[in-house]
Protein backbone atom coordinates (compact mmCIF):
# COMPACT_ATOMS: atom_id res chain seq x y z
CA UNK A 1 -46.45 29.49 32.85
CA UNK A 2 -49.65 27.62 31.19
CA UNK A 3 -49.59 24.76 29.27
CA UNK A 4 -48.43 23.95 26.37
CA UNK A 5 -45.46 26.05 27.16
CA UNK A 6 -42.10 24.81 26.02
CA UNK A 7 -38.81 25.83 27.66
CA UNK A 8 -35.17 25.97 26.86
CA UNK A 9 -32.49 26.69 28.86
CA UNK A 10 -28.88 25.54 29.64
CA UNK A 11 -29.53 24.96 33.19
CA UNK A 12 -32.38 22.54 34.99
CA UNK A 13 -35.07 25.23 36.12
CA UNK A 14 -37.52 27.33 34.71
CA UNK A 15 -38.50 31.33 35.60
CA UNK A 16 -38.75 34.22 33.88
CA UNK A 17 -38.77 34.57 29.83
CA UNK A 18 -35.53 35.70 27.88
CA UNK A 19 -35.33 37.75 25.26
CA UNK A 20 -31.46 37.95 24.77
CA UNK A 21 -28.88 35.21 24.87
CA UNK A 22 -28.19 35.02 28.31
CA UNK A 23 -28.58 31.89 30.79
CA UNK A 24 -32.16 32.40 31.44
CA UNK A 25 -34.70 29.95 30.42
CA UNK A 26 -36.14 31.27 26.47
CA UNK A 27 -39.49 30.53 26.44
CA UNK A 28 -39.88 29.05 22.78
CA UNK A 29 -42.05 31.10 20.62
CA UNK A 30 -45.47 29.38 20.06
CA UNK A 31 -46.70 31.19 17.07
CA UNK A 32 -46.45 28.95 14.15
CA UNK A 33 -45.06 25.98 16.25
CA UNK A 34 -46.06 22.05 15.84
CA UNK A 35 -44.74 20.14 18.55
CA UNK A 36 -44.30 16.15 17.88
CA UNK A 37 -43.49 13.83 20.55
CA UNK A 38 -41.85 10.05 19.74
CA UNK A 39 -40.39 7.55 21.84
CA UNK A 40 -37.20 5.87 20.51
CA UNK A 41 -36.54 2.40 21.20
CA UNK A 42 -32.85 1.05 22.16
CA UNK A 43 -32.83 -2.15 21.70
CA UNK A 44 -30.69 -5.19 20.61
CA UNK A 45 -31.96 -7.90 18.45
CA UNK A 46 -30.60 -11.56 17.36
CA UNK A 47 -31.50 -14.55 16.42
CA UNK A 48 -31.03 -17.95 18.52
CA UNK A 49 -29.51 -20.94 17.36
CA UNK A 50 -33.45 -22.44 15.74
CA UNK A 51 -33.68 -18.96 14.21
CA UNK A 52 -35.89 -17.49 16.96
CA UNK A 53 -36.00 -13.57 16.80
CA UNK A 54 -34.86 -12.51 20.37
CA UNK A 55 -34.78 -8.60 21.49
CA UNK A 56 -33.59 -6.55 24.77
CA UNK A 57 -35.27 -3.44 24.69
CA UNK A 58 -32.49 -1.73 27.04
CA UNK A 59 -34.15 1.83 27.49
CA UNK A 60 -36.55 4.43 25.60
CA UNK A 61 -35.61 7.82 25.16
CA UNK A 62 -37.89 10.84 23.87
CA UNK A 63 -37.57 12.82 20.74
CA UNK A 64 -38.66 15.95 20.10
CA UNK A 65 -39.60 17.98 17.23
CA UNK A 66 -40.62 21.75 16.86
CA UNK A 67 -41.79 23.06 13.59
CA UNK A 68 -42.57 26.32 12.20
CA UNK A 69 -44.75 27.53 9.79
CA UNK A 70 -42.84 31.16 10.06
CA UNK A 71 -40.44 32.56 12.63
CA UNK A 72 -39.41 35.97 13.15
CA UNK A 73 -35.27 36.30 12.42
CA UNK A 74 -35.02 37.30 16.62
CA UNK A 75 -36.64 33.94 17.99
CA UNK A 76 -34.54 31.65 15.20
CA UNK A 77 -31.05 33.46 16.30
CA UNK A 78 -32.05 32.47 19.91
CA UNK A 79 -32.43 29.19 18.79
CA UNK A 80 -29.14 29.21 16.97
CA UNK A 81 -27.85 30.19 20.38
CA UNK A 82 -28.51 27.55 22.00
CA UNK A 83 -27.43 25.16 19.23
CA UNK A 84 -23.94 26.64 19.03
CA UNK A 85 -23.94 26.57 23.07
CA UNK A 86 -23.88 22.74 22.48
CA UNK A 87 -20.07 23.23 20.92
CA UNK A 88 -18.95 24.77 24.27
CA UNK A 89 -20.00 21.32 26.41
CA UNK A 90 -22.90 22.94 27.64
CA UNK A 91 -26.01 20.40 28.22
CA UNK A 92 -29.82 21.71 27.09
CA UNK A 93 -32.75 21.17 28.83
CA UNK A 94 -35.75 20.81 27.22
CA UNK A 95 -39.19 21.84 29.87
CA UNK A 96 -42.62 20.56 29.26
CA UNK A 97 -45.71 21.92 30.11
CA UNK A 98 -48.15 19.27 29.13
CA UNK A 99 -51.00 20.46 31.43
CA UNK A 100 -51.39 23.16 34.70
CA UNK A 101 -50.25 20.21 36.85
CA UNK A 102 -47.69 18.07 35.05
CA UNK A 103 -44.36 19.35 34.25
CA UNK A 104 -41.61 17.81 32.59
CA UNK A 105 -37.80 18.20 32.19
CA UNK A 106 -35.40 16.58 29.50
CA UNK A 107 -31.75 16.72 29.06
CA UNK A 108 -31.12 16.56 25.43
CA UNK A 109 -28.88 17.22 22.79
CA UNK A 110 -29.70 20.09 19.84
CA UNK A 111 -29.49 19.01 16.23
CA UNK A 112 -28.48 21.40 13.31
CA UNK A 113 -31.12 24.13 12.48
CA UNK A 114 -32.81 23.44 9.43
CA UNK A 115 -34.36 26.99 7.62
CA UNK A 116 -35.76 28.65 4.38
CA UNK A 117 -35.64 32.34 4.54
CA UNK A 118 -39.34 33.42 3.18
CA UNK A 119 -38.94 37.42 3.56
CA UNK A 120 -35.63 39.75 3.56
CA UNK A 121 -36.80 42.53 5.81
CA UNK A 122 -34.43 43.62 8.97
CA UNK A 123 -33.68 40.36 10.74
CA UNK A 124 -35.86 38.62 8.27
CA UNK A 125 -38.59 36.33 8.21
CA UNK A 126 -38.34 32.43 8.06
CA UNK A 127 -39.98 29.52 7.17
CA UNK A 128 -39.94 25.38 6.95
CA UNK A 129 -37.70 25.65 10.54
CA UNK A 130 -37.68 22.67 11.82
CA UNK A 131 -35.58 21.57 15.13
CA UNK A 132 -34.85 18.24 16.56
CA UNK A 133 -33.88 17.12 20.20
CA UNK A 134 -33.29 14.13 21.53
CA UNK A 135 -32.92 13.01 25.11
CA UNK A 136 -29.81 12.23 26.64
């Protein structure tokens, strides 16, 4: 593990890379990756009787976003994997190595792949792959 590393996995712990669909954490490919961060806001808002603006910020939750330049065929069907693992009730976790000493975990929920195959060779090449989660 170093930082920067990014996990996915179905279950809440992190080991050992993997390089097939199974139940091991994948370590997400960092070749041609941007990794944005935002904080969402869930709040209410109203107005009082004199018109006064008046908000509850009830919690903030984390969103993620991984985009890639290019992806080999292999990593984006391992991706798919765990999208379409979603659709069986199975939650995601989302690990975060920021730095050597700070490690975080997020339960989150998968949205739709979004691709542009750039090269048809064997499992192909891809590019403009962009994935969103957002925490639970």
């Amino acid at each position: 593990m170093a930082a920067g590393d990014i996990w996915l996995s179905r279950f809440q712990h992190i080991g050992t890379s993997s390089t097939t669909t199974t139940d091991a954490p994948w370590l997400v490919t960092p070749f041609g990756r941007t990794f944005s961060e935002d904080r969402i806001e869930l709040s209410r808002k109203d107005r009082t009787a004199n018109a006064r603006l008046v908000i509850d910020i009830i919690n903030t939750k984390r969103k993620f976003t991984l985009d890639y330049s290019l992806i080999n065929g292999d990593d984006l069907d391992e991706l798919i994997w765990y999208y379409d693992s979603q659709q069986n009730h199975f939650l995601l976790y989302l690990t975060i190595e920021y730095t050597d000493t700070r490690i975080e975990s997020y339960e989150v929920i998968m949205a739709p792949v979004s691709m542009e195959r750039a090269l048809v060779t064997g499992n192909g090449l891809w590019s403009g792959v962009g994935i969103e989660f957002e925490e639970i």
